[in-house]
Protein backbone atom coordinates (compact mmCIF):
# COMPACT_ATOMS: atom_id res chain seq x y z
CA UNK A 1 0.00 0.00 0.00
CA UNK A 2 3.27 2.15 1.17
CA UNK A 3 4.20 1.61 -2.03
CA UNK A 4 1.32 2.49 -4.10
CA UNK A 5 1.06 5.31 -3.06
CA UNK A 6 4.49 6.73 -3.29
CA UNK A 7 4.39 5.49 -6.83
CA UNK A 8 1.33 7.56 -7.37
CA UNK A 9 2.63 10.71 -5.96
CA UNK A 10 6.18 10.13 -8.40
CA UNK A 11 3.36 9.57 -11.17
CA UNK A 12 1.31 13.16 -10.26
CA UNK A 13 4.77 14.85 -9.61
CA UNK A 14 6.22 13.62 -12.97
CA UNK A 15 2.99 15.06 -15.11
CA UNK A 16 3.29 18.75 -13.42
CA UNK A 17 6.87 18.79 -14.20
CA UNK A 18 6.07 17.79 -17.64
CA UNK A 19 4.71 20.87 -18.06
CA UNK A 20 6.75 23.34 -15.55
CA UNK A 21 5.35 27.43 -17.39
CA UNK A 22 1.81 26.01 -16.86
CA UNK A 23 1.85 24.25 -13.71
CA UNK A 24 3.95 27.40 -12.21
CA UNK A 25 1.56 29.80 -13.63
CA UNK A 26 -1.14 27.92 -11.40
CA UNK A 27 0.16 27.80 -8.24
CA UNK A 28 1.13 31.69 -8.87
CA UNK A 29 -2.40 32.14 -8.04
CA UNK A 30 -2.40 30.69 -4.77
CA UNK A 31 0.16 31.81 -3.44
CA UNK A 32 -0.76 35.19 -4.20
CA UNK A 33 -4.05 34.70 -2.22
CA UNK A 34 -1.50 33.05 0.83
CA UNK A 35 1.14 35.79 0.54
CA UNK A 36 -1.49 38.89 1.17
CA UNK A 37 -3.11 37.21 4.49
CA UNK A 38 0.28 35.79 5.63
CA UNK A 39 2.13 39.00 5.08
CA UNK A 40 -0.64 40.81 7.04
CA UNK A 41 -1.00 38.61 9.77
CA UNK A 42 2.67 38.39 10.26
CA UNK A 43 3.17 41.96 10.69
CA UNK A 44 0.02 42.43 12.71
CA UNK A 45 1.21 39.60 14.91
CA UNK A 46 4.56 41.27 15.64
CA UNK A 47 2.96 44.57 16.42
CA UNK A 48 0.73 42.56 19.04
CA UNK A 49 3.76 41.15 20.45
CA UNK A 50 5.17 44.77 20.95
CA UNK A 51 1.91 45.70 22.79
CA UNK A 52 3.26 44.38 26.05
CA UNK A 53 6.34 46.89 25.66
CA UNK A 54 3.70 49.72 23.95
CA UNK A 55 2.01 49.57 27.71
CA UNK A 56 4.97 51.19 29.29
CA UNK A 57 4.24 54.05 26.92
CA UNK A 58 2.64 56.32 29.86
CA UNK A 59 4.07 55.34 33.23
CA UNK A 60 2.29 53.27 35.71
CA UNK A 61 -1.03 54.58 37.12
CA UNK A 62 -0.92 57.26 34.51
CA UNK A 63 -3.49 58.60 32.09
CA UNK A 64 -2.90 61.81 29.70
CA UNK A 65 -5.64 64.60 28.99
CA UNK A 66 -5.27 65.87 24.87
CA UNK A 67 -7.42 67.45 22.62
CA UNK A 68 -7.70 64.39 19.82
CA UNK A 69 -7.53 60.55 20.46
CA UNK A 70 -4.92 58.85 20.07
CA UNK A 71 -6.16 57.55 16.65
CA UNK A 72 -9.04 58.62 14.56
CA UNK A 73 -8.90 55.24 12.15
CA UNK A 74 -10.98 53.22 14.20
CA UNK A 75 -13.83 52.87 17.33
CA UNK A 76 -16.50 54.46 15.69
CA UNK A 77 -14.01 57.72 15.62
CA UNK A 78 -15.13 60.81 13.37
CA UNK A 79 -12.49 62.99 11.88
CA UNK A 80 -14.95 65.36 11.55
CA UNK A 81 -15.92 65.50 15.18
CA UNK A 82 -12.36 67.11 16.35
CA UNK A 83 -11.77 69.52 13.41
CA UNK A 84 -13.01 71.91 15.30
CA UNK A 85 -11.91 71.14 18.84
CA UNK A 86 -9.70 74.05 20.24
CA UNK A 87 -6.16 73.88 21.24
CA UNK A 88 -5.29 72.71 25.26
CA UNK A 89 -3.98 76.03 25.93
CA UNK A 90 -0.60 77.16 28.58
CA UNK A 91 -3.51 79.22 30.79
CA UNK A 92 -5.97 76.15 30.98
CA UNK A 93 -3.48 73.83 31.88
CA UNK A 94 -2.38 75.74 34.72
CA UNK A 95 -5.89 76.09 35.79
CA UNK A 96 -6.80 72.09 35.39
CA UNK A 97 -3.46 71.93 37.78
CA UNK A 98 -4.89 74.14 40.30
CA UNK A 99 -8.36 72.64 40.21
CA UNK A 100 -6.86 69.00 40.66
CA UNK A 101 -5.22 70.28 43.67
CA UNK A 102 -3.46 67.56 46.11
CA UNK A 103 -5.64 64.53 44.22
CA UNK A 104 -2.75 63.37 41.84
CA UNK A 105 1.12 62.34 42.42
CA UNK A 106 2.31 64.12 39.66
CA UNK A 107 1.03 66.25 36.77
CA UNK A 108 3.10 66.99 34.15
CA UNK A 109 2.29 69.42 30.37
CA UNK A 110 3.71 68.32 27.00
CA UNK A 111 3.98 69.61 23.58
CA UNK A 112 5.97 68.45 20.77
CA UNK A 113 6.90 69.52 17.48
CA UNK A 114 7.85 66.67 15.27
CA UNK A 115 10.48 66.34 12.34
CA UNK A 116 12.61 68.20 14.28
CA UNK A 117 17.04 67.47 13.45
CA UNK A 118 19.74 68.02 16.20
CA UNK A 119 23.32 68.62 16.04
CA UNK A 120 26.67 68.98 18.00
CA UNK A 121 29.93 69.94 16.36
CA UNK A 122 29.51 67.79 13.31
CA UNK A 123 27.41 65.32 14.17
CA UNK A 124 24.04 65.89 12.48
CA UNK A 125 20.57 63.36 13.40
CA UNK A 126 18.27 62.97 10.80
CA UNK A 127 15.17 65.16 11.06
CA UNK A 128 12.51 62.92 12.39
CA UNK A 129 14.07 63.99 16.20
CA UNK A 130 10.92 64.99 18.09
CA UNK A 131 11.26 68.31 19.90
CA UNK A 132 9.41 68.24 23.40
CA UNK A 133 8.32 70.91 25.76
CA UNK A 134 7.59 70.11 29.22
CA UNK A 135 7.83 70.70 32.75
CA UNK A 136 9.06 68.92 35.79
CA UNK A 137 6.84 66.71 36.07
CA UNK A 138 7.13 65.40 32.59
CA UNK A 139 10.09 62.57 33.61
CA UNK A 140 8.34 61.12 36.17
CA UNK A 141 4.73 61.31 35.21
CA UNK A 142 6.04 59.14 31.42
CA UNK A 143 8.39 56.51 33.21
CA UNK A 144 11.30 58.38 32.55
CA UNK A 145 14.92 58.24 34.62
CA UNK A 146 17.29 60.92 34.66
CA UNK A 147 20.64 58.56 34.38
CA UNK A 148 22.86 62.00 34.17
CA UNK A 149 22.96 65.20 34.86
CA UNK A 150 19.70 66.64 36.09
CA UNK A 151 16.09 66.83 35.19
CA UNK A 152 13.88 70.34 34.11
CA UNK A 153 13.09 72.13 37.77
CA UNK A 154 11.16 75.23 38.70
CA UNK A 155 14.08 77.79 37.90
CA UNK A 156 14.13 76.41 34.47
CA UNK A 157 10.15 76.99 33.60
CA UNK A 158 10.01 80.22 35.60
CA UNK A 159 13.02 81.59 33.79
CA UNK A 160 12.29 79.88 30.40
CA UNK A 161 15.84 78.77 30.39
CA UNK A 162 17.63 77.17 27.32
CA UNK A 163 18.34 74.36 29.11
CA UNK A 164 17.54 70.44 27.42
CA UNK A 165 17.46 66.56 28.83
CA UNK A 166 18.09 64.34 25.73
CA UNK A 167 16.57 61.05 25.27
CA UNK A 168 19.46 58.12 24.68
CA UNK A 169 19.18 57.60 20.77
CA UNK A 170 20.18 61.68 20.65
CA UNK A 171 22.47 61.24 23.21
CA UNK A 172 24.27 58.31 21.65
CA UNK A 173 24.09 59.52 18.16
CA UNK A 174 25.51 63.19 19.11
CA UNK A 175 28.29 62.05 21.36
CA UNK A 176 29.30 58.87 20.12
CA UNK A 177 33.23 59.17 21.25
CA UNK A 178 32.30 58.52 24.76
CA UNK A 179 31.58 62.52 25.60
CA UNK A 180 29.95 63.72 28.58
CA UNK A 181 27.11 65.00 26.98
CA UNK A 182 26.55 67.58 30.43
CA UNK A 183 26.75 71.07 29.97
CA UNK A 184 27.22 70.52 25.94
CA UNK A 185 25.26 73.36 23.45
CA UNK A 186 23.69 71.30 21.11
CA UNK A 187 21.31 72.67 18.03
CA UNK A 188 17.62 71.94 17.68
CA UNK A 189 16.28 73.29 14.44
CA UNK A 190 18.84 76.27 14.29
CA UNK A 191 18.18 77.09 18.36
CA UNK A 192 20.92 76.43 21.05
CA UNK A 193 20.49 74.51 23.93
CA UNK A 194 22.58 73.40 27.10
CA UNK A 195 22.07 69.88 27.77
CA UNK A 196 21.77 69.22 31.24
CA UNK A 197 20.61 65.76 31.52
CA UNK A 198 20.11 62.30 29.81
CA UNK A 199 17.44 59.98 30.11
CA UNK A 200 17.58 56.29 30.64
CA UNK A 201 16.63 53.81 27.69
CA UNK A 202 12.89 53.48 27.30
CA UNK A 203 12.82 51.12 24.20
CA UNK A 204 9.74 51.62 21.53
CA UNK A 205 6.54 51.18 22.03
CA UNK A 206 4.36 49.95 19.01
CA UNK A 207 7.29 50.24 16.63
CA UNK A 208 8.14 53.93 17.68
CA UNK A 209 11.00 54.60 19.50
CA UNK A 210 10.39 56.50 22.52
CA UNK A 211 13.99 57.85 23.11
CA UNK A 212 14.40 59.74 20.16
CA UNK A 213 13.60 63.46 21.36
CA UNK A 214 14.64 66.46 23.21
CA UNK A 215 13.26 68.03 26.23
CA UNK A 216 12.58 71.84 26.98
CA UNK A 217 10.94 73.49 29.03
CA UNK A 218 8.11 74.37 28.25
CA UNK A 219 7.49 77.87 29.20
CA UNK A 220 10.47 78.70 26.26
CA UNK A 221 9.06 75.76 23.75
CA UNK A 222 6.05 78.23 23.87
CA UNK A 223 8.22 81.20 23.57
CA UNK A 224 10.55 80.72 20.56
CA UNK A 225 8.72 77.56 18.29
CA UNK A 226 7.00 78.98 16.00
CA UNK A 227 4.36 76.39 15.60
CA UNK A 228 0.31 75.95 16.99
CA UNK A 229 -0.08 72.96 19.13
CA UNK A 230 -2.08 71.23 21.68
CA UNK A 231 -0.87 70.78 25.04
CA UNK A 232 -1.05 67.67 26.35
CA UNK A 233 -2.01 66.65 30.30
CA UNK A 234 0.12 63.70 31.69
CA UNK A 235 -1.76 62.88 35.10
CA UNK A 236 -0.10 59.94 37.73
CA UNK A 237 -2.50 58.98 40.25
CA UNK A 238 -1.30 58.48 44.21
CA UNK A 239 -1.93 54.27 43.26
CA UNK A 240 -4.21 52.26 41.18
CA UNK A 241 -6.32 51.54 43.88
CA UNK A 242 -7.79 55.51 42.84
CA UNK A 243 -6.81 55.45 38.93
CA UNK A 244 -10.58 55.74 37.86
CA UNK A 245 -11.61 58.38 40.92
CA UNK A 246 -8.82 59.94 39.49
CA UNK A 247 -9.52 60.54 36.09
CA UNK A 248 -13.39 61.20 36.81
CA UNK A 249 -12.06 64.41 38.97
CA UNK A 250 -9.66 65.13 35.96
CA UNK A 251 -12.52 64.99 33.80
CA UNK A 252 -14.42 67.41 36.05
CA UNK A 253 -11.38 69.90 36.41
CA UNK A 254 -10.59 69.67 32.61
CA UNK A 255 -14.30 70.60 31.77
CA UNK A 256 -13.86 73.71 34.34
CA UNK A 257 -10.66 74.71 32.86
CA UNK A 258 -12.39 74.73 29.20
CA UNK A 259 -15.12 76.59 30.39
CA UNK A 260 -17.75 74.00 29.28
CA UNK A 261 -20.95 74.08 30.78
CA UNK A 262 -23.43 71.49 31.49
CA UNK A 263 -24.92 70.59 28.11
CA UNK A 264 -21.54 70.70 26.63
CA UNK A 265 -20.31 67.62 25.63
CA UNK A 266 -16.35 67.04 26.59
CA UNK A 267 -13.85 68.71 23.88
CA UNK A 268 -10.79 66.76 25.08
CA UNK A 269 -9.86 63.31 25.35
CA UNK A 270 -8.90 60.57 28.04
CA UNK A 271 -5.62 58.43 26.43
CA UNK A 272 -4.97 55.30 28.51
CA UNK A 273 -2.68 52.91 28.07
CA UNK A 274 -5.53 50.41 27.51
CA UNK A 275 -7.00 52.70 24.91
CA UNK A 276 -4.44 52.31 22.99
CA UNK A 277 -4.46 48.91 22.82
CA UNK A 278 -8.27 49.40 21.87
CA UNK A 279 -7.29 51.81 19.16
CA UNK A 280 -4.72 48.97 17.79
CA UNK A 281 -7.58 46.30 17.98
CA UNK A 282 -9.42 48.31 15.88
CA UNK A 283 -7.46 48.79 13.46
CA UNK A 284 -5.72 44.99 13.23
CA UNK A 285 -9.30 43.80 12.99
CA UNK A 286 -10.22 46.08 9.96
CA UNK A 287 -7.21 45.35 8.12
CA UNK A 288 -7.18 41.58 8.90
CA UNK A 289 -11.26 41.78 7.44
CA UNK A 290 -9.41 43.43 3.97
CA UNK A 291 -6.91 41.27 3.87
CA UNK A 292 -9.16 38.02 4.14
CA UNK A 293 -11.15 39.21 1.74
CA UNK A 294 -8.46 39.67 -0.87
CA UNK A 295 -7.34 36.48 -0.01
CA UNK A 296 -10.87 34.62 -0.37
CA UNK A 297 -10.85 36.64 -4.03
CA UNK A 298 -7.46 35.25 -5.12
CA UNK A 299 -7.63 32.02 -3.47
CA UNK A 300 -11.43 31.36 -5.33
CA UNK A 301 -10.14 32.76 -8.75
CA UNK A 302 -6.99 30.41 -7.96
CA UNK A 303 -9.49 27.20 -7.48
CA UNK A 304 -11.26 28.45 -10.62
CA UNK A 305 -7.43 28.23 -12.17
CA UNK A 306 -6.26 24.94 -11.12
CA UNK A 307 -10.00 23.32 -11.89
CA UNK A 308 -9.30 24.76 -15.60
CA UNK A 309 -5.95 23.55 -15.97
CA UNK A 310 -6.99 19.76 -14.95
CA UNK A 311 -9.58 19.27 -17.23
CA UNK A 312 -7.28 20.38 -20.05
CA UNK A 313 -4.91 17.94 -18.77
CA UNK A 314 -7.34 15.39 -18.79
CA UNK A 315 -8.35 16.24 -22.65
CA UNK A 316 -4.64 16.11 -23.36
CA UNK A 317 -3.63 12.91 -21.67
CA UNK A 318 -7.59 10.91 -22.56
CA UNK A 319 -4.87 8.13 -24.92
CA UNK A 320 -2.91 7.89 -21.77
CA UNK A 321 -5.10 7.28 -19.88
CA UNK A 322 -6.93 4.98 -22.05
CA UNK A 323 -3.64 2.92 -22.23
CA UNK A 324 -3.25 3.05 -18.32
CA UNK A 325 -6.72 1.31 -17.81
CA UNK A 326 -6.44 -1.66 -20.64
CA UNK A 327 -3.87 -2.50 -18.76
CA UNK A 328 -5.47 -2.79 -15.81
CA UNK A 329 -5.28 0.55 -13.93
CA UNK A 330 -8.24 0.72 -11.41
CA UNK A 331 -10.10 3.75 -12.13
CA UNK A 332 -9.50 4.54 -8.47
CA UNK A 333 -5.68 4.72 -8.86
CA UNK A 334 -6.89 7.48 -12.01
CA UNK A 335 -9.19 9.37 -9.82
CA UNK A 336 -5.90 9.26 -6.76
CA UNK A 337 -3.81 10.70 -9.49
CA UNK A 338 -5.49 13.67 -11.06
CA UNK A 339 -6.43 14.36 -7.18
CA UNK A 340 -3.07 14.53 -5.95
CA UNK A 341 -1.88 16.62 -8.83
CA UNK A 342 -4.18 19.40 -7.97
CA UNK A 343 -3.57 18.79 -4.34
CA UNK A 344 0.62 19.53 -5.04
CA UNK A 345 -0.52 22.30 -7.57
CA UNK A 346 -2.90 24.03 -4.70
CA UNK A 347 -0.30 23.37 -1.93
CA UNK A 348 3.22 24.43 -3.69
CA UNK A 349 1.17 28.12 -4.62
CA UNK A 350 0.99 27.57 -0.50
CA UNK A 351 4.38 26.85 0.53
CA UNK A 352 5.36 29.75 -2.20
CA UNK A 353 2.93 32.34 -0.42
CA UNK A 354 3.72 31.21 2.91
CA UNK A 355 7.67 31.83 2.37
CA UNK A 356 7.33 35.39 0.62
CA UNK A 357 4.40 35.92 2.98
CA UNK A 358 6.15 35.69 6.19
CA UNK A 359 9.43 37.37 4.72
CA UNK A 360 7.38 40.40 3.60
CA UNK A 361 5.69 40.46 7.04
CA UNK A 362 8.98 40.25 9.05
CA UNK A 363 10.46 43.18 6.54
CA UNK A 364 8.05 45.31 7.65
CA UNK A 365 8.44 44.61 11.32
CA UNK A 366 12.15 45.12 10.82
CA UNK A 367 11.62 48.72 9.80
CA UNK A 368 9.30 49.48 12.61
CA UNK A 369 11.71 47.95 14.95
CA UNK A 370 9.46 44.72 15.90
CA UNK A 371 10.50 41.82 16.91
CA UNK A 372 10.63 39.05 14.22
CA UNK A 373 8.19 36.22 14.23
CA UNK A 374 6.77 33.11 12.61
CA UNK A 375 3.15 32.62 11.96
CA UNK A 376 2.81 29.06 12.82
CA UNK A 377 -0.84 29.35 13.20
CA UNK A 378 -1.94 30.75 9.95
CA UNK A 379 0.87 28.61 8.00
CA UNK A 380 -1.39 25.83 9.55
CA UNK A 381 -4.60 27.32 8.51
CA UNK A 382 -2.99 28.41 4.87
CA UNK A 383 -2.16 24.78 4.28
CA UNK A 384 -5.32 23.27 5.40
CA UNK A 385 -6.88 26.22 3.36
CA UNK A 386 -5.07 25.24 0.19
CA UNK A 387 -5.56 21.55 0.97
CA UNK A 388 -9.00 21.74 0.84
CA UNK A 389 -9.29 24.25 -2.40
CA UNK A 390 -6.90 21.80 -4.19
CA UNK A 391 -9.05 18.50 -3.21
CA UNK A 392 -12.66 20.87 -4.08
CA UNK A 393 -11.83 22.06 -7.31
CA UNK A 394 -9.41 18.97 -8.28
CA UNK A 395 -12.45 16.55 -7.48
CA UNK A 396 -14.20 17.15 -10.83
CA UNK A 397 -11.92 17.00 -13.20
CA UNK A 398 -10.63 13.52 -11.45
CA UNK A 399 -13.58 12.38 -11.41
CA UNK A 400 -14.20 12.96 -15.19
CA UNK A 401 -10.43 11.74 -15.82
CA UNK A 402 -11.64 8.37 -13.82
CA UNK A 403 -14.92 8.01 -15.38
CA UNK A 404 -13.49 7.88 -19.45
CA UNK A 405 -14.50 4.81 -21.22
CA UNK A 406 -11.54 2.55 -21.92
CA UNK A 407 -12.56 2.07 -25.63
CA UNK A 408 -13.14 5.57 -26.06
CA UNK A 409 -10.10 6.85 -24.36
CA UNK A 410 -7.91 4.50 -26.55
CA UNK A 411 -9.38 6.17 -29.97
CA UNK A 412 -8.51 9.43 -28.62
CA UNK A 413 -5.83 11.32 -31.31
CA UNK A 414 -3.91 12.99 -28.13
């Protein structure tokens, strides 16, 4: 039995190679339909393994206030609905501070300006350095260490000093001979600054590395960038055990600081660390719905393909098989045949799509800093996928090749 049917995959392997153009030009098809929804799911999959890391993105306990969500791409979110929406200005963030009073560990104001390019002496970044004004508060309340110099104090936001703490990527790009970076002028977009402290390594979080910027205060980011912004409201509460109570009296003082009344619906938003994995869900699951459905569409036209390509086979090869059955072929051992041949057909487009698939998916996680990964589920369910469109649309035309009269098949000219 071993034997039979080794002899009968030889047989089915031997026919496709007979003819290599057309029996490539099939699979091509399926393994298109593979490649999209393994490529996808791939990368998707390695930004869900960086979610873990993405969490530390606000420090523990620790919410932010900000005029627009954190995406508008998914959640039922209206681009329309925050076109409007009015800047977080300096004077109402100093009044949500007051309101909150004593009821929060830390409170800290940011504002960035992005595409920003540092230098010292003649070491230039490249301009995607993000240019950060904040307070004292602002190490702390993110997660943030100070692992030299100092961090921004009072003095420096009272005085609007020109005074910056660099994140590590600036700090190791700009002083790469080993420098004390400490009391060093570096250049942010043409405007000097004295760096007096480094931060500790954060890492990235969702394929964005969160070390890449410079700190200011921001009484002088406010002064001398030229650019409209939103402020945003990094709040720590005293322990988890108040988080919510926490952000419902932020809520309150934030309304209170905007002036809203009663009827007014809120014109800022709440960013959690949890809403942003919502905000990610939302998006993998609309993109994983587009790519199935290109992949349904290419692996159907595919089925259509390899259903085409047997039945010509089975015109071409009627003498063959003709001569295969007066000599006592069962028709079973024809039906096993033609069957496996579309099975190998449907299943190499799979192993093709599976490869490029998951080599396309781990490029892209390379460039967003991801970790690399291997779909083993969805290589699974792309095989038994292909397994099954190979045996569906291979049935017919086996059957048909199975069914020929002997006598009939024998007078055949081809």
């Amino acid at each position: 039995m071993m034997l039979s049917v080794m002899e009968t995959v030889i047989q089915a392997a031997t026919s496709l190679a007979a003819n290599k153009l057309r029996s490539a030009l099939t699979t091509l098809g399926v393994a298109v339909g593979v490649f999209s929804i393994i490529a996808v799911m791939t990368a998707l999959d390695a930004v869900d393994r960086s979610i873990a890391s993405g969490l530390s993105s606000l420090g523990a306990n620790t919410f932010q206030i900000q005029k627009n969500p954190a995406t508008v791409f998914g959640g039922g979110h209206n681009r329309n609905l925050y076109a409007n929406r009015k800047d977080i200005t300096w004077q109402e963030a100093q009044l949500f501070k007051k309101y909150m009073g004593q009821s929060a560990r830390n409170i800290g104001f940011i504002i960035t300006s992005q595409a920003a390019q540092a230098s010292y002496g003649n070491e230039i970044t490249n301009p995607d350095v993000t240019l950060t004004g904040g307070d004292e508060s602002f190490a702390p309340a993110n997660g943030f260490d100070v692992i030299a110099g100092r961090n921004l104090n009072d003095g420096d936001l009272r005085y609007a000093s020109d005074t910056a703490v660099i994140g590590s990527d600036v700090a190791a790009y700009l002083f790469r001979q080993g420098q004390n970076p400490i009391g060093k002028q570096i250049r942010v977009n043409g405007k000097v600054y004295t760096v007096i402290g480094v931060f500790s390594k954060k890492g990235a979080a969702f394929g964005q590395s969160q070390d890449n910027f410079v700190l200011i205060p921001i009484t002088r980011y406010l002064d001398e960038v030229n650019e409209t912004s939103s402020i945003a409201i990094t709040v720590e509460a005293m322990s988890q055990k108040n988080y919510k109570q926490t952000i419902d009296r932020a809520i309150g003082a934030m309304r209170l600081a905007r002036g809203l009344t009663v009827k007014k619906p809120n014109d800022f938003e709440i960013r959690t660390n949890e809403s942003l994995v919502d905000s990610f869900r939302d998006i993998q699951r609309i993109v994983s719905i587009g790519a199935f459905i290109i992949s349904f569409m290419a692996l159907l036209t595919a089925g259509v393909g390899i259903m085409n390509i047997m039945l010509v086979s089975v015109t071409e090869r009627t003498r063959e098989i003709g001569i295969r059955m007066s000599v006592g072929a069962p028709r079973r051992s024809i039906l096993q045949q033609f069957l496996l041949e579309a099975l190998l057909l449907s299943i190499g487009g799979g192993v093709v799509g599976i490869v490029t698939g998951a080599a396309a998916g781990n490029l892209v996680a390379v460039n967003f800093n991801l970790p690399l990964m291997f779909p083993w589920l969805w290589v699974v369910v792309s095989l038994t996928v292909c397994s099954v469109i190979g045996i569906s649309f291979g049935l017919f035309p086996a059957w048909k090749a199975s069914s020929l009269d002997p006598v009939t098949a024998l007078r055949a000219t081809r």
